[in-house]
Protein backbone atom coordinates (compact mmCIF):
# COMPACT_ATOMS: atom_id res chain seq x y z
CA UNK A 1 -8.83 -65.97 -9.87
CA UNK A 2 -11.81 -63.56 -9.84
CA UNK A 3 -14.08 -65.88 -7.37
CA UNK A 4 -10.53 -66.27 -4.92
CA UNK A 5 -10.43 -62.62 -4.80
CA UNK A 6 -13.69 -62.40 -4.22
CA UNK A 7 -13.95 -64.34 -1.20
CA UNK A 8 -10.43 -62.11 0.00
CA UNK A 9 -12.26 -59.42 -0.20
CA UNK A 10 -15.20 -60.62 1.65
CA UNK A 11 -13.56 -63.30 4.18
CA UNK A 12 -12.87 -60.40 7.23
CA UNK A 13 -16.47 -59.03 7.25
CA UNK A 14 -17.70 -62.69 6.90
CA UNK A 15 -15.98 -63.98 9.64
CA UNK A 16 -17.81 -61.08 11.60
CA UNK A 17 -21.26 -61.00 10.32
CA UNK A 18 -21.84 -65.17 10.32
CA UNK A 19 -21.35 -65.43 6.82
CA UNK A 20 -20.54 -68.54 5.19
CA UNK A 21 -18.40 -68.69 1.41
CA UNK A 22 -17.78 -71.77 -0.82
CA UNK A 23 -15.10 -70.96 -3.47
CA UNK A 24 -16.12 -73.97 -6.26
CA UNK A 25 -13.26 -74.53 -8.48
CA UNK A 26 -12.74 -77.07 -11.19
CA UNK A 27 -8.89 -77.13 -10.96
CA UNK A 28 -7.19 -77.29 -8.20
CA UNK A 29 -3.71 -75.45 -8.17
CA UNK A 30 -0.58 -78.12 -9.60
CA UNK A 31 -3.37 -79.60 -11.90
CA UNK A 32 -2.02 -80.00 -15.22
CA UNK A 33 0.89 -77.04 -14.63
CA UNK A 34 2.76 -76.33 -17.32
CA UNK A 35 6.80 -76.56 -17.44
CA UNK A 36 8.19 -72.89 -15.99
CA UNK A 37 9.19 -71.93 -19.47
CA UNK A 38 5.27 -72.53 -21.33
CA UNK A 39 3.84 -71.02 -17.64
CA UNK A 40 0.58 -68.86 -18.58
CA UNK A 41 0.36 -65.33 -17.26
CA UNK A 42 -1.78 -62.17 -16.29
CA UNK A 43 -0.83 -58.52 -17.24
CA UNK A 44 -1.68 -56.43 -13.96
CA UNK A 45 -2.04 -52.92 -14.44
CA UNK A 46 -0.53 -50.67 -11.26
CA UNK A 47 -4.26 -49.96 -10.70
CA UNK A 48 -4.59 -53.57 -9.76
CA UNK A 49 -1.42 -53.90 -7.83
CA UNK A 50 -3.33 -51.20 -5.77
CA UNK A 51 -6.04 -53.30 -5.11
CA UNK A 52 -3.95 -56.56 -4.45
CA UNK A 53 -2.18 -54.59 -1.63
CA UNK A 54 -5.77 -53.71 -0.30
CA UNK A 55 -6.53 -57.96 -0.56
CA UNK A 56 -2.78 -58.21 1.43
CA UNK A 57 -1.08 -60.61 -1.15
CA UNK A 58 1.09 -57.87 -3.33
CA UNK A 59 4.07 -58.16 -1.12
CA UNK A 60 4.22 -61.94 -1.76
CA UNK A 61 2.96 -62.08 -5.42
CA UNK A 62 5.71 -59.51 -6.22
CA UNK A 63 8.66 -61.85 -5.46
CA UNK A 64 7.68 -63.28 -8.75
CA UNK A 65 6.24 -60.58 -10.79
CA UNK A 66 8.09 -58.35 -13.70
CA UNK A 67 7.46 -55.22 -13.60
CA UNK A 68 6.82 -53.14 -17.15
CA UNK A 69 8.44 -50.12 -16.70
CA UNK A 70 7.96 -48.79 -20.74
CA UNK A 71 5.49 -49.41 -22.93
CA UNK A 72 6.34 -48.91 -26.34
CA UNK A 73 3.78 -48.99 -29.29
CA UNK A 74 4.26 -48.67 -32.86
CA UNK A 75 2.69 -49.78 -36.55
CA UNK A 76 4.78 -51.63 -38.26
CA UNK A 77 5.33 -50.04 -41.42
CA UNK A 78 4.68 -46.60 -40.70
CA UNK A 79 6.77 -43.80 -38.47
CA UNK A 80 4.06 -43.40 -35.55
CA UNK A 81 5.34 -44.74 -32.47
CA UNK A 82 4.17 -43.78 -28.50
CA UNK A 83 6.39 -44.44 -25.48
CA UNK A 84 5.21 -44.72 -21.86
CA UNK A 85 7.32 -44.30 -19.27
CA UNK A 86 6.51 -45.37 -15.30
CA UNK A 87 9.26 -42.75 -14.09
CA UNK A 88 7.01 -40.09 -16.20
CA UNK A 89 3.80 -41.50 -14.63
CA UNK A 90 5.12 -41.30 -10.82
CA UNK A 91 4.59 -45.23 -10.15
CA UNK A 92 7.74 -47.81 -10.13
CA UNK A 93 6.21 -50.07 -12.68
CA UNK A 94 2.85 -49.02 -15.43
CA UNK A 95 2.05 -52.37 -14.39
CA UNK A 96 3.50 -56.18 -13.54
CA UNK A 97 3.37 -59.39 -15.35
CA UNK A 98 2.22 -62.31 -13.34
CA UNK A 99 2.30 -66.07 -13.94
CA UNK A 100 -0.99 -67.56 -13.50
CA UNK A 101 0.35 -70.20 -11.16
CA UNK A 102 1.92 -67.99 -8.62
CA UNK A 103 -1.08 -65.52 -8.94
CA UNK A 104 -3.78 -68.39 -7.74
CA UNK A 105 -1.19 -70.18 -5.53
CA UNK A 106 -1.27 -67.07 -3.53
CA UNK A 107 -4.89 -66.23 -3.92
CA UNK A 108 -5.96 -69.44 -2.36
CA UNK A 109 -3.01 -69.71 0.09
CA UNK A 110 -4.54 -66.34 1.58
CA UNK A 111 -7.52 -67.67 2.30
CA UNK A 112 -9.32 -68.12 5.57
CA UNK A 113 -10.59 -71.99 5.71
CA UNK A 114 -12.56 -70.66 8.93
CA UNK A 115 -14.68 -68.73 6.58
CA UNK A 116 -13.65 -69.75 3.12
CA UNK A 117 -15.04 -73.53 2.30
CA UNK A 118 -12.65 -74.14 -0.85
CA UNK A 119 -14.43 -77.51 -3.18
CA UNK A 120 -12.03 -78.62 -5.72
CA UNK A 121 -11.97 -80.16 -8.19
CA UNK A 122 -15.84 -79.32 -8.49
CA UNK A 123 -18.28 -78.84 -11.04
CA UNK A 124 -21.69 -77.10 -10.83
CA UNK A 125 -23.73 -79.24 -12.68
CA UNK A 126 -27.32 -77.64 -12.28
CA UNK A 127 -28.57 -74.20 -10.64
CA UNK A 128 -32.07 -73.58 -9.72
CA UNK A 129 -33.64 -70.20 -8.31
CA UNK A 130 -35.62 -70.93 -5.16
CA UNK A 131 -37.05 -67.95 -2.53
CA UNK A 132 -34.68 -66.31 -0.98
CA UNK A 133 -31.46 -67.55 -3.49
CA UNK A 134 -30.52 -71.04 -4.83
CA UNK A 135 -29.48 -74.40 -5.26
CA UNK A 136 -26.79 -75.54 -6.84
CA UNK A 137 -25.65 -79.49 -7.85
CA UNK A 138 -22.11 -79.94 -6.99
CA UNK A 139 -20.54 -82.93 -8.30
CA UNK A 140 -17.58 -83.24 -6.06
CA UNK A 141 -14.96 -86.60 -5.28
CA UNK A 142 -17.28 -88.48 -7.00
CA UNK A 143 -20.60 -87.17 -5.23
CA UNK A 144 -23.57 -84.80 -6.12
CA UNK A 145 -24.42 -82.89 -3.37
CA UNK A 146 -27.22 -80.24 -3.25
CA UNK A 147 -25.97 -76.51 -1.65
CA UNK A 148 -28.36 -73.78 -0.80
CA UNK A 149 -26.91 -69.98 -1.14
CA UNK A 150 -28.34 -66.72 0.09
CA UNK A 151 -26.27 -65.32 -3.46
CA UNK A 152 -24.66 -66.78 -5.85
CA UNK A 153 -21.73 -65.43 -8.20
CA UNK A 154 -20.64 -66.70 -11.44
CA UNK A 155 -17.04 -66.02 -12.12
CA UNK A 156 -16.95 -69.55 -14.43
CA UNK A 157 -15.33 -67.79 -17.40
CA UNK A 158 -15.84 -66.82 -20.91
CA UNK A 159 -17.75 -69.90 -21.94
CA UNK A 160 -20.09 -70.05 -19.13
CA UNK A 161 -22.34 -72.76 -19.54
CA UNK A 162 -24.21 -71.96 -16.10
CA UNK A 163 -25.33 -68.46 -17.67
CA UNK A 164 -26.81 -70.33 -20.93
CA UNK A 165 -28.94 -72.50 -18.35
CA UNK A 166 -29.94 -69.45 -16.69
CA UNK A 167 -31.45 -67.74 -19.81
CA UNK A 168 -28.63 -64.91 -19.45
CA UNK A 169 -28.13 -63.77 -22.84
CA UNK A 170 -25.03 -62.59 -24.25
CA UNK A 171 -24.03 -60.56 -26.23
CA UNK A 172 -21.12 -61.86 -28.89
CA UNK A 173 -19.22 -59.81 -31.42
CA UNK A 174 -16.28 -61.71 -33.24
CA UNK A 175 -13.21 -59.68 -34.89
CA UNK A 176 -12.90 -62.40 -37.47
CA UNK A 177 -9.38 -62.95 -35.51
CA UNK A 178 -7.75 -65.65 -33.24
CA UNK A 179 -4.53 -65.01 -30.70
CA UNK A 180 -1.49 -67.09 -30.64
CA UNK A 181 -0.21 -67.72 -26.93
CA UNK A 182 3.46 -68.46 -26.64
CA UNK A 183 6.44 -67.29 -24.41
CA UNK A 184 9.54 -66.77 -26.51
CA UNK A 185 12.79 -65.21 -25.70
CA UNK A 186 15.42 -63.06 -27.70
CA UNK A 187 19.16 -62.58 -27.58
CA UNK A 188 18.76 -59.23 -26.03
CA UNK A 189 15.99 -59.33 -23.55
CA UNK A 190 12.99 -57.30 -22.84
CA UNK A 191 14.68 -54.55 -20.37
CA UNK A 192 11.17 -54.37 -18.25
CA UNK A 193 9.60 -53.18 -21.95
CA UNK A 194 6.47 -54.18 -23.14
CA UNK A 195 5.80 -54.10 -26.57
CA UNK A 196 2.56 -53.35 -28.54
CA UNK A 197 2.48 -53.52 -32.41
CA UNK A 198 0.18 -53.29 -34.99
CA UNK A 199 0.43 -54.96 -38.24
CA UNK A 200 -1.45 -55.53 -41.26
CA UNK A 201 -2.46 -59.08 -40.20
CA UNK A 202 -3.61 -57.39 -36.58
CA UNK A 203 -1.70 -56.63 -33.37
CA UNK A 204 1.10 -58.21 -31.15
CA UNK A 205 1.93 -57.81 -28.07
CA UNK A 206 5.45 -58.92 -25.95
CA UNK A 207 5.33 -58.53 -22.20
CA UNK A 208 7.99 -58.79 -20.09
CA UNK A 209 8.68 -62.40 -17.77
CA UNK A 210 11.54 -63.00 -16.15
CA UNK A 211 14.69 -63.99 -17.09
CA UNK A 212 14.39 -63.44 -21.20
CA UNK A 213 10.83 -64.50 -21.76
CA UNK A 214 8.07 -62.60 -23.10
CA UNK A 215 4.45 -63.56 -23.12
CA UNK A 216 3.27 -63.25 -26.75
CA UNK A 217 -0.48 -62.31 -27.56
CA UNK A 218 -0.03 -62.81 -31.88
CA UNK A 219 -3.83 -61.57 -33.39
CA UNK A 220 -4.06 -62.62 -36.69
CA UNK A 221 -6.99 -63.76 -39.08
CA UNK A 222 -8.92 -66.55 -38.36
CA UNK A 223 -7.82 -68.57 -41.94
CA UNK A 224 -4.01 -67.79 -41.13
CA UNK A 225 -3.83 -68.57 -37.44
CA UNK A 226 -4.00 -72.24 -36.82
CA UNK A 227 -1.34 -72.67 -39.53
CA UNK A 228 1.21 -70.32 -38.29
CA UNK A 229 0.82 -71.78 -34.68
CA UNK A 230 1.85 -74.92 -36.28
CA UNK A 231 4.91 -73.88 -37.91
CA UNK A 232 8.22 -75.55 -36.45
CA UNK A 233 9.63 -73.66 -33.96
CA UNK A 234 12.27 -71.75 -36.41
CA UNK A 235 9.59 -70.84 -39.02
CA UNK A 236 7.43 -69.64 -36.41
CA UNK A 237 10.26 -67.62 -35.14
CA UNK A 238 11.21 -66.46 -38.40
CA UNK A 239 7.66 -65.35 -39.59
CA UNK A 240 7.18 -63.41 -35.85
CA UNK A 241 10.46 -61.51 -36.14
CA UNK A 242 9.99 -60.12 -39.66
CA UNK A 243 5.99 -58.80 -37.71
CA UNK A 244 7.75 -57.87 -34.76
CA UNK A 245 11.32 -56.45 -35.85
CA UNK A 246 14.67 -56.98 -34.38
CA UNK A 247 13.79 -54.15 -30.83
CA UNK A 248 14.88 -57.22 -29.03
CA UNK A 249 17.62 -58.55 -31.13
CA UNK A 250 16.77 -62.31 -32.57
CA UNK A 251 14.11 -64.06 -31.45
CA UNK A 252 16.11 -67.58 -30.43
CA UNK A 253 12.99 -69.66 -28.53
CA UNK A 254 9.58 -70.30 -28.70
CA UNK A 255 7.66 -72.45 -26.16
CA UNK A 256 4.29 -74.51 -26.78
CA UNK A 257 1.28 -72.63 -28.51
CA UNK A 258 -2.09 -72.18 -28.19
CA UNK A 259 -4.84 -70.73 -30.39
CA UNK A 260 -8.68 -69.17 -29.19
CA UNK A 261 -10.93 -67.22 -31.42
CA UNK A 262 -11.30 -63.40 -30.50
CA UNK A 263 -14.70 -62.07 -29.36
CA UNK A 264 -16.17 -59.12 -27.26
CA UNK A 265 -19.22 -60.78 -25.46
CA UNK A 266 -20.98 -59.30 -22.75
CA UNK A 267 -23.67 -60.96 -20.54
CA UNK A 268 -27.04 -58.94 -20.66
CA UNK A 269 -27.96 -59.30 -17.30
CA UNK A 270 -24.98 -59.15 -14.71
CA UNK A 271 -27.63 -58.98 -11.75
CA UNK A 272 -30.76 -60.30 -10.41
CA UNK A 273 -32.01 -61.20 -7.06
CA UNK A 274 -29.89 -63.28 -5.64
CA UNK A 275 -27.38 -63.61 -8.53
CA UNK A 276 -24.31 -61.46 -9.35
CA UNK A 277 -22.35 -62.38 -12.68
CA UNK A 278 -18.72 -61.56 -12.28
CA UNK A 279 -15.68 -61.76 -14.61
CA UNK A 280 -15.13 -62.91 -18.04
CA UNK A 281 -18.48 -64.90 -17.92
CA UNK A 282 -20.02 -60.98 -17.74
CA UNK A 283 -17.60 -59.29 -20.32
CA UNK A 284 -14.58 -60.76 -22.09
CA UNK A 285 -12.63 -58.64 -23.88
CA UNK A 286 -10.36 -58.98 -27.21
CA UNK A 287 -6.58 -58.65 -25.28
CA UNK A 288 -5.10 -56.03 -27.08
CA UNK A 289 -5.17 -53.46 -23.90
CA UNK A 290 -4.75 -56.40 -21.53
CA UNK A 291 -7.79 -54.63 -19.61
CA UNK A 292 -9.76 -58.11 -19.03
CA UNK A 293 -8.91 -59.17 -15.82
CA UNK A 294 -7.59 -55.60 -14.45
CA UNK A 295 -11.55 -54.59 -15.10
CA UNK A 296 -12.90 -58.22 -13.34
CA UNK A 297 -10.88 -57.10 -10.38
CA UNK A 298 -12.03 -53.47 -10.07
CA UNK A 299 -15.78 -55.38 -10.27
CA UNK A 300 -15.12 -57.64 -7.92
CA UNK A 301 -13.80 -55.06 -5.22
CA UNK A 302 -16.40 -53.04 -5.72
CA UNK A 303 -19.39 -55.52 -5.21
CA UNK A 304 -17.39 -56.50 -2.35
CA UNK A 305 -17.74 -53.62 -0.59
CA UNK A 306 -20.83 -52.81 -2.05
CA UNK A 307 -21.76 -56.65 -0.14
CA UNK A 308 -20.16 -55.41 3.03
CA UNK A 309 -21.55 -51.50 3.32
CA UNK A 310 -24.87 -53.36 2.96
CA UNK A 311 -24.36 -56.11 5.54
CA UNK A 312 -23.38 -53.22 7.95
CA UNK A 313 -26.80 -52.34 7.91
CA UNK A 314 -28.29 -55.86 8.74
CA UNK A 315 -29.27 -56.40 4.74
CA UNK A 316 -29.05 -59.54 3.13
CA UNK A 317 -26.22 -59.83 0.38
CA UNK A 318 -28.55 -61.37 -2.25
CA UNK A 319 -31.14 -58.08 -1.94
CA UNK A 320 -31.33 -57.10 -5.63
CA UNK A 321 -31.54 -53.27 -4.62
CA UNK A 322 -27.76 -54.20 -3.22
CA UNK A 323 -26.88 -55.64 -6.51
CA UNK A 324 -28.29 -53.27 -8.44
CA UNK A 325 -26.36 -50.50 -6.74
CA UNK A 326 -23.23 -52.63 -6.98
CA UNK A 327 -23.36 -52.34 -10.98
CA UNK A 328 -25.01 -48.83 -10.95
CA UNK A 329 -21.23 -48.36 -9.26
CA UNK A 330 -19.14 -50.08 -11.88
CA UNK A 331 -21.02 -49.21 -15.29
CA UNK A 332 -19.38 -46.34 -16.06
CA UNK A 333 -16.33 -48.16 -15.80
CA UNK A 334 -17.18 -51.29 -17.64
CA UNK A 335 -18.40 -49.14 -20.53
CA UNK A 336 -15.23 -46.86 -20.88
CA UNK A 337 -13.24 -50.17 -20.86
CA UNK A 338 -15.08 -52.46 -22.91
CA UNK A 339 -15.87 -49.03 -25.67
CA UNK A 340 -11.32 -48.56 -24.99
CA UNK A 341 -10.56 -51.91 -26.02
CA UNK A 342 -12.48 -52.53 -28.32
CA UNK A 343 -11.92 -48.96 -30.31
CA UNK A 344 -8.11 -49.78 -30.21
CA UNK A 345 -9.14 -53.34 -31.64
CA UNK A 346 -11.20 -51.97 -35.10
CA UNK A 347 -8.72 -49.14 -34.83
CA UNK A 348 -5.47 -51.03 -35.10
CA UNK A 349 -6.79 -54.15 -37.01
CA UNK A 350 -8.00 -52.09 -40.16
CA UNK A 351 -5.71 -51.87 -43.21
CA UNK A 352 -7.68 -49.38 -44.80
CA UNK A 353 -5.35 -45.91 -46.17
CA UNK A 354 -6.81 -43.05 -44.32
CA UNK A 355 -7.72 -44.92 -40.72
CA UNK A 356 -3.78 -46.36 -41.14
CA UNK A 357 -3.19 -42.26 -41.79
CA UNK A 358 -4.82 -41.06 -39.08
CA UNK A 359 -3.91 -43.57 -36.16
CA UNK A 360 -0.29 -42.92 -36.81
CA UNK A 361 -1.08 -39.22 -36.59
CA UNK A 362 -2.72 -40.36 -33.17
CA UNK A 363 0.37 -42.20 -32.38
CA UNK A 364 2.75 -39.27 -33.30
CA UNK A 365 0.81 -36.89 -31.34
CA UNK A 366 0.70 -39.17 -28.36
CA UNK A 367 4.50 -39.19 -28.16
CA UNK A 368 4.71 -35.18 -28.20
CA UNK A 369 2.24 -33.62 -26.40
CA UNK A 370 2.24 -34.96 -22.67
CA UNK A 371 -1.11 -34.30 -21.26
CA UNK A 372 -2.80 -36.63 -24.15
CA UNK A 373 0.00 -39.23 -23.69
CA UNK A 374 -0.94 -39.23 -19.35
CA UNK A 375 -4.64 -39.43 -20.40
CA UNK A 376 -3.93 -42.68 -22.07
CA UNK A 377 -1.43 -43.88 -20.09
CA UNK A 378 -4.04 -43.38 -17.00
CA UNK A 379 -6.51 -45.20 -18.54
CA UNK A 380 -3.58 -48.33 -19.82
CA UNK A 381 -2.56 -48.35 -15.76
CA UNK A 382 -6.70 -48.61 -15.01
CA UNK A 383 -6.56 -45.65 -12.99
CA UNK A 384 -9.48 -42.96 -13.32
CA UNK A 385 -8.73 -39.82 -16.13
């Protein structure tokens, strides 16, 4: 999703300045799709709805998106509780719920094959830095063929094997903790709500989809996880409404599950000449804000028009003073984000008396005194303070 908006961003200027992109992508869209009720999806904060409608695809992605017009976060347990409201904020929705197969259905359907050179399925097999960029091995229908670039981006995910052949270090912190990824639905419905709450075992979250589904984000501890994924579908029910509570009446369906360990990692290098690292492959964060991929896309607009202001003055795109000023441009940003998410992660995954104490105090005073509450709700919608 990050490399397709990329190459959005990038595909008007290209067409103007000669510039040639490849978009190399290991699944091609209707690969392996799940049912409609298991479909995987992206929280999008209203910062990033901003930017789709700068890329031109908001007005189609948001036939199928569902909106979150409250937040609602509490501790189970304990009286602090903090509500957001959109009509409160001046925006329609805080932010919009996406399934992942609409969202890159559209991405690549936007696409200009004029500019855009789209190989799929591909794999990058081997990079190599040569003068003035590099090569790349691209095994692709059944064929290894070599590909020069003038720069090349990484956007190949949390688990980027490219990087470790690089010699990009990163940087890996686990929270002892793995999510559970379900949809379920409930005999009430979400009413556009999305849900955060902290427990002893770590936080949940329940995001609005459409019809009665919400997409569940379950943290627990690494030793309790993989069984309660397990659990038949009542148990698993049973054991997530006495977390969750009954704000949605019963919980009466769960879909398929899935289980990944919880990490903050952070490439070391997210530049050199040439080379631009982009994405979770450059920071992947633990999804208790649901800031990952709303921070990937404020990166990736920004080095593109950090790419275009530079081509405007006959510069190459791969000219690490460009690059450099590209992430010069988003640091602040990353840092606030990254330091955000993962302060509410040790904050709200900590049993200890007076933390528990004093983050319900936070929560309480949240709810009452408005300019703190906008401050936080800003950030949550990934606008600037």
């Amino acid at each position: 999703m990050v490399g397709a908006c990329l190459a959005l961003a990038l595909q008007a200027f290209a067409k103007q300045a000669g510039w040639r992109i490849r978009l190399v992508e290991a699944h091609p869209p209707g690969e392996g799709q799940q049912t409609s009720y298991d479909a995987r999806a992206t929280a999008l904060s209203h910062g990033s709805r901003l930017l789709l409608e700068r890329l031109g695809v908001w007005a189609e992605l948001a036939k199928g998106a569902e909106p979150i017009r409250r937040i609602h976060v509490s501790d189970r347990g304990h009286p602090g509780v903090t509500r957001l409201e959109a009509q409160q904020e001046g925006v329609p929705a805080l932010g919009y719920v996406v399934e992942n197969a609409l969202l890159g259905k559209v991405l690549l359907g936007a696409l200009d094959h004029d500019v855009v050179e789209w190989l799929a399925p591909a794999r990058v097999s081997r990079v190599q830095p040569q003068v003035g960029g590099y090569t790349l091995d691209v095994e692709h229908n059944g064929v290894t063929q070599q590909l020069g670039t003038d720069l090349l981006v990484l956007a190949d995910g949390g688990r980027s094997g490219l990087l470790e052949q690089l010699g990009v270090h990163r940087e890996v912190k686990p929270y002892g903790q793995m999510a559970i990824i379900a949809n379920v639905s409930s005999s009430e419905g979400h009413d556009s709500v999305a849900y955060e709450r902290f427990t002893q075992s770590g936080p949940l979250a329940l995001l609005p989809l459409s019809g009665k589904r919400c997409a569940l984000v379950w943290t627990l501890p690494q030793e309790e996880a993989a069984g309660v994924a397990s659990l038949p579908d009542q148990a698993f029910l049973a054991r997530l409404q006495e977390a969750f509570g009954y704000r949605m009446g019963a919980l009466t369906q769960v879909g398929s599950r899935a289980c990944y360990p919880l990490q903050l990692i952070e490439a070391q290098e997210q530049v050199r000449p040439h080379l631009v690292v982009l994405g979770n492959a450059a920071h992947s964060l633990h999804p208790i804000a649901g800031q990952g991929f709303n921070l990937s896309l404020r990166d990736t607009l920004a080095l593109a028009d950090t790419l275009i202001a530079a081509g405007r003055q006959q510069r190459l795109p791969g000219e690490l003073a460009t690059l450099q000023q590209y992430l010069q441009r988003q640091q602040q940003d990353q840092r606030q984000t990254v330091a955000f998410s993962d302060y509410l992660t040790r904050l709200f995954s900590n049993s200890q008396p007076l933390l528990t104490m004093g983050r319900n105090l936070g929560l309480l005073g949240l709810d009452m005194l408005p300019p703190a509450r906008r401050l936080f709700a800003r950030r949550a919608m990934g606008l600037k303070a």
